[in-house]
Protein backbone atom coordinates (compact mmCIF):
# COMPACT_ATOMS: atom_id res chain seq x y z
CA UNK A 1 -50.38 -28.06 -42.94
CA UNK A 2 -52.85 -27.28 -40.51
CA UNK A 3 -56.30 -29.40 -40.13
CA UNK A 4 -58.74 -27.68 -38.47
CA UNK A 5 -62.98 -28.29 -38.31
CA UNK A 6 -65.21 -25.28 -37.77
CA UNK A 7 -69.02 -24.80 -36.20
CA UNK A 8 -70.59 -21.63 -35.74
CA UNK A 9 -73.05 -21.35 -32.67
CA UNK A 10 -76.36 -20.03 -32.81
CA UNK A 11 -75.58 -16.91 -30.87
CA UNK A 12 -73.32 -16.36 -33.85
CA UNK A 13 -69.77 -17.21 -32.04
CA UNK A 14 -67.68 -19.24 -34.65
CA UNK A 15 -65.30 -22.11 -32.75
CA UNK A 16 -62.15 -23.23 -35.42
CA UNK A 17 -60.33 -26.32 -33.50
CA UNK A 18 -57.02 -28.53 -34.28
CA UNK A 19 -55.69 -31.32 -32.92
CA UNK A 20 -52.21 -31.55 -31.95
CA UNK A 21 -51.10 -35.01 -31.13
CA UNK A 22 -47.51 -33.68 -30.08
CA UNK A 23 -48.59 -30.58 -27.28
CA UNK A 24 -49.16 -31.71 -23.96
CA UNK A 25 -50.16 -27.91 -24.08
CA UNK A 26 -53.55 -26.55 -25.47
CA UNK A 27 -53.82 -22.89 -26.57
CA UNK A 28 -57.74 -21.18 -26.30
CA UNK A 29 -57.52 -18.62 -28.19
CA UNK A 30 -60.43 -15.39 -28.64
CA UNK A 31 -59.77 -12.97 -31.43
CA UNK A 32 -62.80 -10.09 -31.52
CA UNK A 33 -63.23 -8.26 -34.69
CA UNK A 34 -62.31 -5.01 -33.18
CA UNK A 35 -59.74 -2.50 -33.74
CA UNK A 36 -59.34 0.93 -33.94
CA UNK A 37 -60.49 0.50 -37.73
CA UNK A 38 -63.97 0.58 -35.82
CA UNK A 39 -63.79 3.83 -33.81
CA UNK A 40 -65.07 7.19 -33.55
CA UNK A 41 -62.46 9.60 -34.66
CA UNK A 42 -64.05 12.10 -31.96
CA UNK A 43 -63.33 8.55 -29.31
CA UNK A 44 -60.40 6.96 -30.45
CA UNK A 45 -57.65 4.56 -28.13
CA UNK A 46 -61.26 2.61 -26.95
CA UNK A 47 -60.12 -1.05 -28.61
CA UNK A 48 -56.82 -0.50 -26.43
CA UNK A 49 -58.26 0.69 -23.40
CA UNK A 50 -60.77 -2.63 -23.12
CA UNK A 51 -57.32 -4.58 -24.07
CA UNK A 52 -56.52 -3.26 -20.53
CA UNK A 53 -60.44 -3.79 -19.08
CA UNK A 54 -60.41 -7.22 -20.07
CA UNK A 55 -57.87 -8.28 -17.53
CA UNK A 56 -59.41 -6.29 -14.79
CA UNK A 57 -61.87 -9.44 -13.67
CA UNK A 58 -65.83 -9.88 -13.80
CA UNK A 59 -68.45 -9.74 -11.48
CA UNK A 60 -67.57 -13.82 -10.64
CA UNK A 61 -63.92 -13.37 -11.06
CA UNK A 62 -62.60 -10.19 -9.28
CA UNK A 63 -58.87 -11.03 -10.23
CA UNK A 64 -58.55 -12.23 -14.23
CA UNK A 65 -54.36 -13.86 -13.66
CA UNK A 66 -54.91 -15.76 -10.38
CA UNK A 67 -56.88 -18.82 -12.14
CA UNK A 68 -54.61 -18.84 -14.83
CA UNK A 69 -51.44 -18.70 -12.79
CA UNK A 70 -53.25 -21.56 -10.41
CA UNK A 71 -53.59 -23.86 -13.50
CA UNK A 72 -49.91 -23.20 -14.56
CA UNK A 73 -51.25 -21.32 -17.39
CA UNK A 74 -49.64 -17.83 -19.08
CA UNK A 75 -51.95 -15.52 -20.88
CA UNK A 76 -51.82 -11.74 -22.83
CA UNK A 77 -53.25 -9.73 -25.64
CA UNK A 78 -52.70 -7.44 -27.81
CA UNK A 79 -54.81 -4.67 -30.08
CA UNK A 80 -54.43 -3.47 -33.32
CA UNK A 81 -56.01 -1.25 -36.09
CA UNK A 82 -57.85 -3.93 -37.35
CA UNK A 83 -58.89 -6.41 -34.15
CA UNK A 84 -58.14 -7.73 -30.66
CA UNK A 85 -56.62 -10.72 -29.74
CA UNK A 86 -56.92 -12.91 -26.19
CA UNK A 87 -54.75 -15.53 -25.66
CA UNK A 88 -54.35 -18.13 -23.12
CA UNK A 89 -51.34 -21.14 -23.09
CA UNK A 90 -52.02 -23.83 -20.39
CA UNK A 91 -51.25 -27.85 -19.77
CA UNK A 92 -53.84 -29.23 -21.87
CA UNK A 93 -56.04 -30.88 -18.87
CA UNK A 94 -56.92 -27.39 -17.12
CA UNK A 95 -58.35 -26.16 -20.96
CA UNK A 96 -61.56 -25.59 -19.17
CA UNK A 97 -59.90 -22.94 -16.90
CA UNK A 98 -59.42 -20.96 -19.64
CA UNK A 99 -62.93 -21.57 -21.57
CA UNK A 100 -64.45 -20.47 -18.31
CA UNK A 101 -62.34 -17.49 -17.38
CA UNK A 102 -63.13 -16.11 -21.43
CA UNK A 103 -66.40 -17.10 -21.27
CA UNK A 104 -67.18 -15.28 -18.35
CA UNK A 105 -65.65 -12.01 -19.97
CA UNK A 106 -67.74 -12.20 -22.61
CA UNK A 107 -70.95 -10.94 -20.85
CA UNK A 108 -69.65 -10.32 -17.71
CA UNK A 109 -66.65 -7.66 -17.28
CA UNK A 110 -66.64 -5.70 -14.25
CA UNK A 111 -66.63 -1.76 -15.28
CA UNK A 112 -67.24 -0.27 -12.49
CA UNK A 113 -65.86 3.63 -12.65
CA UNK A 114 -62.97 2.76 -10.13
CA UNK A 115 -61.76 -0.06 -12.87
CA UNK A 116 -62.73 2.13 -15.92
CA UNK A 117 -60.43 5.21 -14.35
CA UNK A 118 -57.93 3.40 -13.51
CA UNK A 119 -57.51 1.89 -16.66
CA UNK A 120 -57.84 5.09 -18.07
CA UNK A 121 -55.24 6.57 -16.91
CA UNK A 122 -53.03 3.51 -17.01
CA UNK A 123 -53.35 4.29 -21.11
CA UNK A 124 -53.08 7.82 -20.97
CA UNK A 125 -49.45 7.31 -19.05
CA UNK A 126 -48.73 4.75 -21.75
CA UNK A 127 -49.92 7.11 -24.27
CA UNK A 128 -47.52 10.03 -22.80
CA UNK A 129 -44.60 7.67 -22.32
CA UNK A 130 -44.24 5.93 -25.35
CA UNK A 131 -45.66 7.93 -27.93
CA UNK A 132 -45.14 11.97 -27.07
CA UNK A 133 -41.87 11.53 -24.79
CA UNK A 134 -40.19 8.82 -26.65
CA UNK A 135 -38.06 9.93 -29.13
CA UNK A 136 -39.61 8.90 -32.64
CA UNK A 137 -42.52 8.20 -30.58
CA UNK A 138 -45.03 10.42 -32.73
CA UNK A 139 -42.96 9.48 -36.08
CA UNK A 140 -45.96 6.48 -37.13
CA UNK A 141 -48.90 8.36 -36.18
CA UNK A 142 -47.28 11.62 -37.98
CA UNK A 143 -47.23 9.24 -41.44
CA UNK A 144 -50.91 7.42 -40.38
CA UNK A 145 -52.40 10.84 -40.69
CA UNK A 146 -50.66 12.07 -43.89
CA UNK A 147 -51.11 9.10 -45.59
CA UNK A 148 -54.96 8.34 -44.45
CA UNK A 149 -57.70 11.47 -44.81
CA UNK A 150 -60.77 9.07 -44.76
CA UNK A 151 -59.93 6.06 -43.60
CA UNK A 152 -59.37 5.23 -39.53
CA UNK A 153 -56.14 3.97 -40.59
CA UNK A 154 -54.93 7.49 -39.98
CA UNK A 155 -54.54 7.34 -36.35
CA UNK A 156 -52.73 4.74 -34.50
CA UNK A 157 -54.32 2.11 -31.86
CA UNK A 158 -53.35 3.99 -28.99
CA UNK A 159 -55.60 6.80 -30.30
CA UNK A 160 -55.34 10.25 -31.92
CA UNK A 161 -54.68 12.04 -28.54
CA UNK A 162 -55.27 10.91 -24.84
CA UNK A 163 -57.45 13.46 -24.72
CA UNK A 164 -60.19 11.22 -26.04
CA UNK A 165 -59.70 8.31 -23.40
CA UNK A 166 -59.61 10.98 -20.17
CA UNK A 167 -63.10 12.30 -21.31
CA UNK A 168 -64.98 8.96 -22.01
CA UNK A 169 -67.27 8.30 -19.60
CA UNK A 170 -68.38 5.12 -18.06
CA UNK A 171 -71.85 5.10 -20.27
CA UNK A 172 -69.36 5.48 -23.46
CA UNK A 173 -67.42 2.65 -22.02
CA UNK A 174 -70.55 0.42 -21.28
CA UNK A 175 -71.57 0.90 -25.23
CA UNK A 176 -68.49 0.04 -26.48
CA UNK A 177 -68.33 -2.91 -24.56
CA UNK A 178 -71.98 -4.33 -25.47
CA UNK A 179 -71.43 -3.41 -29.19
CA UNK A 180 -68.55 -4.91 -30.08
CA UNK A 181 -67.33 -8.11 -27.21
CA UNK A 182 -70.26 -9.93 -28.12
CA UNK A 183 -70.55 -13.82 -29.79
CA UNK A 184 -71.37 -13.40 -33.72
CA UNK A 185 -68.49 -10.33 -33.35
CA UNK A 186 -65.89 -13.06 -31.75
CA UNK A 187 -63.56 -15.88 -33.25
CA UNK A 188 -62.98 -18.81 -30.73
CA UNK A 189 -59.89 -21.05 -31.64
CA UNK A 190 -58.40 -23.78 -29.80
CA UNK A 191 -55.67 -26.31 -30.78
CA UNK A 192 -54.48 -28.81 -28.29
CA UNK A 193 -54.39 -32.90 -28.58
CA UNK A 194 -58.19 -33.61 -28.02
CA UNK A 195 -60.72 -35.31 -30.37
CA UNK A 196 -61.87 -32.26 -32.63
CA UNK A 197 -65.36 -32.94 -31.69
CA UNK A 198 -64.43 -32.77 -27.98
CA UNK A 199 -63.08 -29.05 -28.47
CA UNK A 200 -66.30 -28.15 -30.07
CA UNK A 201 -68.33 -29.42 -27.60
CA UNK A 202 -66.23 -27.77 -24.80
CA UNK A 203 -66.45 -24.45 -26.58
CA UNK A 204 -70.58 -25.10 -26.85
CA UNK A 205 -70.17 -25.77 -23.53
CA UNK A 206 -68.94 -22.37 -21.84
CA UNK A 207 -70.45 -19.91 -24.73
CA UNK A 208 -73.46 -20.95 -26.23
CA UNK A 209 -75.38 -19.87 -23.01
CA UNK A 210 -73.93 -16.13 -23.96
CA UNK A 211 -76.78 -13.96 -25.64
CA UNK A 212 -76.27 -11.92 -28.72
CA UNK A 213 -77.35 -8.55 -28.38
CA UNK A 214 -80.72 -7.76 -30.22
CA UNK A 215 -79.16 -4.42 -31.36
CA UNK A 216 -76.01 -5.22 -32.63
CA UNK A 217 -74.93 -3.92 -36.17
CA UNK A 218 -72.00 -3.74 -38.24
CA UNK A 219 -69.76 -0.88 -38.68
CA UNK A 220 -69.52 0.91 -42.07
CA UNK A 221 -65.84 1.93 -42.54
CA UNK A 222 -65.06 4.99 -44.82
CA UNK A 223 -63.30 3.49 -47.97
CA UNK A 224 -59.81 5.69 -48.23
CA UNK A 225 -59.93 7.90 -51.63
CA UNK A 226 -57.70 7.55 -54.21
CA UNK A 227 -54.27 9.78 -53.75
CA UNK A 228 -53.58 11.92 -57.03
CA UNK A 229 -50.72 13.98 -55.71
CA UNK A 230 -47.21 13.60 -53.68
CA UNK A 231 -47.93 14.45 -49.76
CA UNK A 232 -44.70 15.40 -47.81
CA UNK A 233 -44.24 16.86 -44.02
CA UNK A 234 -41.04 17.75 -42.42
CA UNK A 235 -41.14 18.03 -38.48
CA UNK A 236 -38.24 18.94 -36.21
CA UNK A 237 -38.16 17.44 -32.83
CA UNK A 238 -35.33 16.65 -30.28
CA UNK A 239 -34.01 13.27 -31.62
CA UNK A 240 -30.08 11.79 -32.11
CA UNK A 241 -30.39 11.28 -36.13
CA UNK A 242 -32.85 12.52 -38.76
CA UNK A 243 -35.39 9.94 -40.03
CA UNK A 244 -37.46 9.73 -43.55
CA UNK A 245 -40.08 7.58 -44.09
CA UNK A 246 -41.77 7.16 -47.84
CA UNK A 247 -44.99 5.32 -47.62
CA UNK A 248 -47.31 4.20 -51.08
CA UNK A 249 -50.84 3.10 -50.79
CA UNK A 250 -51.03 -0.92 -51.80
CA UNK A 251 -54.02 -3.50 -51.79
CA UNK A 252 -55.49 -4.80 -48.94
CA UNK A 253 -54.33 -8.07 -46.78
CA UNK A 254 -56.52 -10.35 -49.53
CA UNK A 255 -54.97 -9.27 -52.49
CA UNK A 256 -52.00 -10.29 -54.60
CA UNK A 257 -50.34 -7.17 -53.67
CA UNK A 258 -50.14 -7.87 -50.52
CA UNK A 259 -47.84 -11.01 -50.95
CA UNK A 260 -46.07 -9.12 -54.16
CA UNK A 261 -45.43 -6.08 -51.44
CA UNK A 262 -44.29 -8.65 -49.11
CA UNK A 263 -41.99 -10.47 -51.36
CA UNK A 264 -40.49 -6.92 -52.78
CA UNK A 265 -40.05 -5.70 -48.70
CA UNK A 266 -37.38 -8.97 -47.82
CA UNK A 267 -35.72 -8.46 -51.65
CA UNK A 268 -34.73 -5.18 -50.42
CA UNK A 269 -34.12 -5.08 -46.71
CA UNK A 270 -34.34 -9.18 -45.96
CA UNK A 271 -31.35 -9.03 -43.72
CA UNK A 272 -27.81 -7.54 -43.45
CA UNK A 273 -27.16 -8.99 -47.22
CA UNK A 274 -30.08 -7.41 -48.80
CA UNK A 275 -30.49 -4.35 -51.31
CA UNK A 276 -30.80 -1.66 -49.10
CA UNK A 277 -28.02 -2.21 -46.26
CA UNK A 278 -25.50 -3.50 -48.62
CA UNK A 279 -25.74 -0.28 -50.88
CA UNK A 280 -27.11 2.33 -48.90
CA UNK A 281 -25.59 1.55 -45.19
CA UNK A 282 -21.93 -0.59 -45.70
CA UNK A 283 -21.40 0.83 -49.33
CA UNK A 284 -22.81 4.76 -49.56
CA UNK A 285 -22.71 4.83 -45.89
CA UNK A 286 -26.14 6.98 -46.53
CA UNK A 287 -27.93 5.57 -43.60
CA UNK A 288 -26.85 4.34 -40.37
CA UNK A 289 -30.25 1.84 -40.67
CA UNK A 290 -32.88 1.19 -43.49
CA UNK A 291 -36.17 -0.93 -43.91
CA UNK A 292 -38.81 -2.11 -46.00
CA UNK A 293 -41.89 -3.67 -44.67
CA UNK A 294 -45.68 -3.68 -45.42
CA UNK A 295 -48.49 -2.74 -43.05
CA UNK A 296 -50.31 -5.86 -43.51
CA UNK A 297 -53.63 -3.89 -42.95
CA UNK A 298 -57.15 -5.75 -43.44
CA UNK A 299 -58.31 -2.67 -45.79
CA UNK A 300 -55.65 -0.88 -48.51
CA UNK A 301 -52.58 -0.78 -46.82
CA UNK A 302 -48.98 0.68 -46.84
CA UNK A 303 -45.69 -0.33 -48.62
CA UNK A 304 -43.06 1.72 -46.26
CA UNK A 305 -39.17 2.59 -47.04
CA UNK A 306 -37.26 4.03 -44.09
CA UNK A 307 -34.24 5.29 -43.20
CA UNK A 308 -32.06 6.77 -40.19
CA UNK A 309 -29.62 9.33 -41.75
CA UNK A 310 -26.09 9.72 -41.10
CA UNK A 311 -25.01 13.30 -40.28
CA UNK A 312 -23.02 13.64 -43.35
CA UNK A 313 -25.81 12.81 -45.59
CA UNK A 314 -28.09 15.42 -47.25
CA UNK A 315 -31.85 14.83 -47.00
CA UNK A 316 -31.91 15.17 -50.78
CA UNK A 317 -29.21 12.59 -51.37
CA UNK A 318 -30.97 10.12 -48.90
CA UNK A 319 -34.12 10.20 -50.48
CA UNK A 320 -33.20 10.07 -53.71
CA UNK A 321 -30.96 6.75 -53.12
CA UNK A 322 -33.78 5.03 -51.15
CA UNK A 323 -36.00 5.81 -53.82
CA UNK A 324 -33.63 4.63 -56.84
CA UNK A 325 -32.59 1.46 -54.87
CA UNK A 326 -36.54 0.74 -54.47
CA UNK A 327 -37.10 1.11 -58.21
CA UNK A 328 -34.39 -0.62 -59.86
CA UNK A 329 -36.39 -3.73 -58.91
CA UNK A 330 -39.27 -2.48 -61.54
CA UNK A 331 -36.78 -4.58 -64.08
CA UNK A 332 -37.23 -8.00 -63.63
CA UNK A 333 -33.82 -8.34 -65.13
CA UNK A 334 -32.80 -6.70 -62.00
CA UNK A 335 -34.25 -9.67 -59.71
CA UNK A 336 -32.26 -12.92 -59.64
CA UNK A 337 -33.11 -16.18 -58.38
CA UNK A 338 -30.80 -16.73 -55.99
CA UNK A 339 -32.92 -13.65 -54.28
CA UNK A 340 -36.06 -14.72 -54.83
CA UNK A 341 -35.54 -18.54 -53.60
CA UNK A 342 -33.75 -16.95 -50.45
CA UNK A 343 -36.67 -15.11 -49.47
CA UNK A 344 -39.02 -17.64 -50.34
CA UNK A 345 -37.80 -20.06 -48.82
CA UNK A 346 -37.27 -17.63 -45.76
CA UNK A 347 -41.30 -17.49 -45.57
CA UNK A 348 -41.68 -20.99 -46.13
CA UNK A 349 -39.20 -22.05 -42.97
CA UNK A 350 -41.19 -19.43 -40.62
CA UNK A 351 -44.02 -20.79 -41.43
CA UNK A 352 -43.51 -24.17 -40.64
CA UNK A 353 -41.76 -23.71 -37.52
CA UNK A 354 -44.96 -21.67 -36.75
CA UNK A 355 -47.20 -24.50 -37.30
CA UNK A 356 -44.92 -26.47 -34.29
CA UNK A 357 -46.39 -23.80 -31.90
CA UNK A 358 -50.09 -24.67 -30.54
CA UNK A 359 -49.99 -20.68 -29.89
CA UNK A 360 -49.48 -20.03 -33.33
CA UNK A 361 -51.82 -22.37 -34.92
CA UNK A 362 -54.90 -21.61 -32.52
CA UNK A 363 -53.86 -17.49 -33.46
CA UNK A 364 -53.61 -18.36 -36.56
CA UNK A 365 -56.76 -20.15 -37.30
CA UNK A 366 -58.70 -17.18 -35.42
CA UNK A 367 -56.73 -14.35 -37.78
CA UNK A 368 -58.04 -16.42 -41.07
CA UNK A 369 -60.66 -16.88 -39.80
CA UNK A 370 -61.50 -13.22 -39.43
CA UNK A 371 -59.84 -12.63 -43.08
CA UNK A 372 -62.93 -14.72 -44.34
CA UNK A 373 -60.90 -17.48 -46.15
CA UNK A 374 -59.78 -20.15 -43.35
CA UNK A 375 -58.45 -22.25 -46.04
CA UNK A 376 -56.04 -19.50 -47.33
CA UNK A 377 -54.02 -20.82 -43.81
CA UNK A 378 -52.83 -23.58 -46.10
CA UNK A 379 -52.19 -21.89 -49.05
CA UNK A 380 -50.08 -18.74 -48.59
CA UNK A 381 -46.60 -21.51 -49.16
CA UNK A 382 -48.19 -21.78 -52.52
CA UNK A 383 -49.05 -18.05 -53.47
CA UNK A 384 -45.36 -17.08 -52.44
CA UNK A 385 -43.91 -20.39 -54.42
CA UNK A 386 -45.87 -19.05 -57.41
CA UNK A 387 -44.51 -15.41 -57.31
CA UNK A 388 -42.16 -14.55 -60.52
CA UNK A 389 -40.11 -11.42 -60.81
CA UNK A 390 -42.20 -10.10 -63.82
CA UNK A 391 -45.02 -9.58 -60.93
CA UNK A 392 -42.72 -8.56 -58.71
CA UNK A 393 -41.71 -5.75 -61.56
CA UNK A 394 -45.20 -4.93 -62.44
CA UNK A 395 -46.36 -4.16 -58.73
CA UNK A 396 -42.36 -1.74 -57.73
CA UNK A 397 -43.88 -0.21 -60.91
CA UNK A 398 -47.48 0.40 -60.34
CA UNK A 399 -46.78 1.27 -56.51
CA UNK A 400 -43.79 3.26 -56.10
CA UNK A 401 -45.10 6.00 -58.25
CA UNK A 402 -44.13 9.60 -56.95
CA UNK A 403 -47.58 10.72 -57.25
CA UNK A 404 -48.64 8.46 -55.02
CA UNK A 405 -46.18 8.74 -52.28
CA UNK A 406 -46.48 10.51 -49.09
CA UNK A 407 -42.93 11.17 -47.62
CA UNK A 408 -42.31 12.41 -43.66
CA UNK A 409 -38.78 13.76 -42.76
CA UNK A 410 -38.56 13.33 -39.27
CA UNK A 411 -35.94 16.16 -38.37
CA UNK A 412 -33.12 16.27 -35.87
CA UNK A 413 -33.17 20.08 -34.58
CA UNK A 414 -29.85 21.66 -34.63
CA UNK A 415 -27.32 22.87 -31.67
């Protein structure tokens, strides 16, 4: 269990602190609610690019790693569809280093046009190498934009083509910037072994002198219609094996199906001795790999299967044995406990071993946070605990329905 105490500022910033009696570490934490959930479709990749930006230094602070490396400290980040995450790991009496340094980045990043360009194209290679050179590269941003029409869940964080990131311009940049790294849009978390009320006055300290813009406003985000009909795209491209993915729309990260979906994902590819390998890779010998996994996504999200094909296997045979596998556990007759205590217990073990972590407990308090239900931190043990196969049935049932399914065969071309 995680204790925690919470203040929001009057510029709007919220601080969440723990105290960890056992850390001679502390872990500052800044999650912004910004992802690429909140851009332009004609100026996508932006949330990414300013991952990049915000290690580039400020007008006080040329060089963002140097303090942090002086007070033995490690720090990174990371962006995705639905926000941004800043985190900094450091021996618990140099905490102020890293209030300071994320403070100061706040209101004061450095984009001048040398930085923004050469950040720019810094992304673009990334962009190039990992997503239209790799092989498979394209394969999740192919299924993004057959599964989304509406929603900006349909490209990926890295954008919808580099194009978009080599035209913005350093006024575009500047906007983004003010709009969205701002207090009342920010999440500060800390968790280190200090009196709770000494966190919060440390975090009043370095960012309640920060000004919330006078213009800000929220983003609307275009709710995702309902899909009525099977989607499908087959591609070809210059890849070892062919691929499938099937994805089916599911409820967002607050609602039951998201822990149902999560559940049903380790029943059927948990591991070596789950559904999927044991039937479809060491017994069919279908698929040289297979998975099941959930997006996770703030709004609706995705229940995936997927699949690398051996040569031997038909793309008919494939995809019908991933999908029959998938479905036999609409019978709860089909679900034993023996499976559903493994996996439970599975997400019960990660999750306390995650609460050792300062890391983990200052992110974590920061993602709930954002969720809007800090106190849910506490209680996902209990929601998974509570989980019977019936519900399990209902949701392989209501889900995995064909009209609802949106199914990409990723194609190895021929000799």
């Amino acid at each position: 269990m995680i204790t925690y105490e919470k203040k929001r500022l009057d510029n709007g910033l919220t601080i969440v602190v723990n105290r960890d009696r056992q850390s001679k570490l502390a872990a500052v934490n800044l999650l912004y609610k910004v992802g690429a959930r909140n851009e332009d479709p004609s100026r996508t990749g932006f949330a990414h690019l300013f991952e990049h930006l915000m290690f580039r230094g400020t007008h006080r602070v040329p060089d963002f790693d140097t303090p942090v490396q002086m007070a033995c400290g490690e720090t990174n980040a990371f962006t995705n569809n639905d926000y941004t995450d800043f985190y900094i790991t450091l021996p618990k009496d140099n905490i102020e280093t890293a209030l300071w340094l994320e403070s100061d980045r706040m209101n004061g990043l450095s984009l001048t046009p040398e930085a923004i360009e050469t950040e720019k194209q810094v992304v673009i290679e990334e962009f190039r190498q990992r997503y239209l050179n790799q092989p498979y590269g394209d394969q999740m941003m192919l299924l993004r934009s057959l599964c989304y029409r509406e929603h900006p869940y349909r490209w990926a964080t890295i954008g919808l083509t580099p194009e978009h990131i080599e035209r913005a311009t350093p006024e575009e940049v500047e906007h983004f910037y003010r709009r969205y790294y701002r207090p009342s849009n920010a999440i500060l978390s800390i968790s280190g072994d200090f009196p709770v009320e000494e966190m919060i006055a440390l975090g009043e300290k370095w960012f309640s002198g920060i000004e919330e813009p006078t213009d800000a406003v929220e983003d609307r985000i275009p709710v995702e219609p309902e899909q009525l009909e099977a989607r499908r795209l087959v591609v070809e491209r210059e890849v070892p094996a062919t691929s499938m993915m099937i994805a089916f729309p599911m409820g967002d990260r607050l609602s039951s199906d998201f822990y149902l979906g999560d559940l049903l994902s380790d029943l059927l590819a948990g591991g070596d001795s789950a559904r999927l390998y044991d039937r479809l890779v060491r017994e069919r010998r279908l698929f040289a790999s297979v998975n099941a996994y959930i997006s996770g996504s703030l709004d609706r999200g995705l229940f995936i299967l997927s699949g690398q094909l051996f040569p031997s296997t038909s793309e008919q045979e494939a995809e019908e044995a991933l999908l029959a596998e998938a479905l036999r556990l609409s019978d709860p007759a089909e679900i034993t406990a023996y499976e559903m205590e493994k996996v439970k217990n599975k997400f019960e073990a990660n999750t306390l071993f995650g609460e050792l972590n300062v890391m983990n407990k200052a992110m974590n308090m920061g993602f709930y946070e954002m969720l809007g239900d800090l106190p849910l931190i506490n209680r996902e043990v209990a929601l998974y605990r509570a989980i019977t196969p019936e519900q399990v049935a209902d949701f392989c049932r209501r889900t995995l329905r064909a009209e609802k399914s949106s199914t990409l065969i990723y194609r190895a071309k021929s000799c």
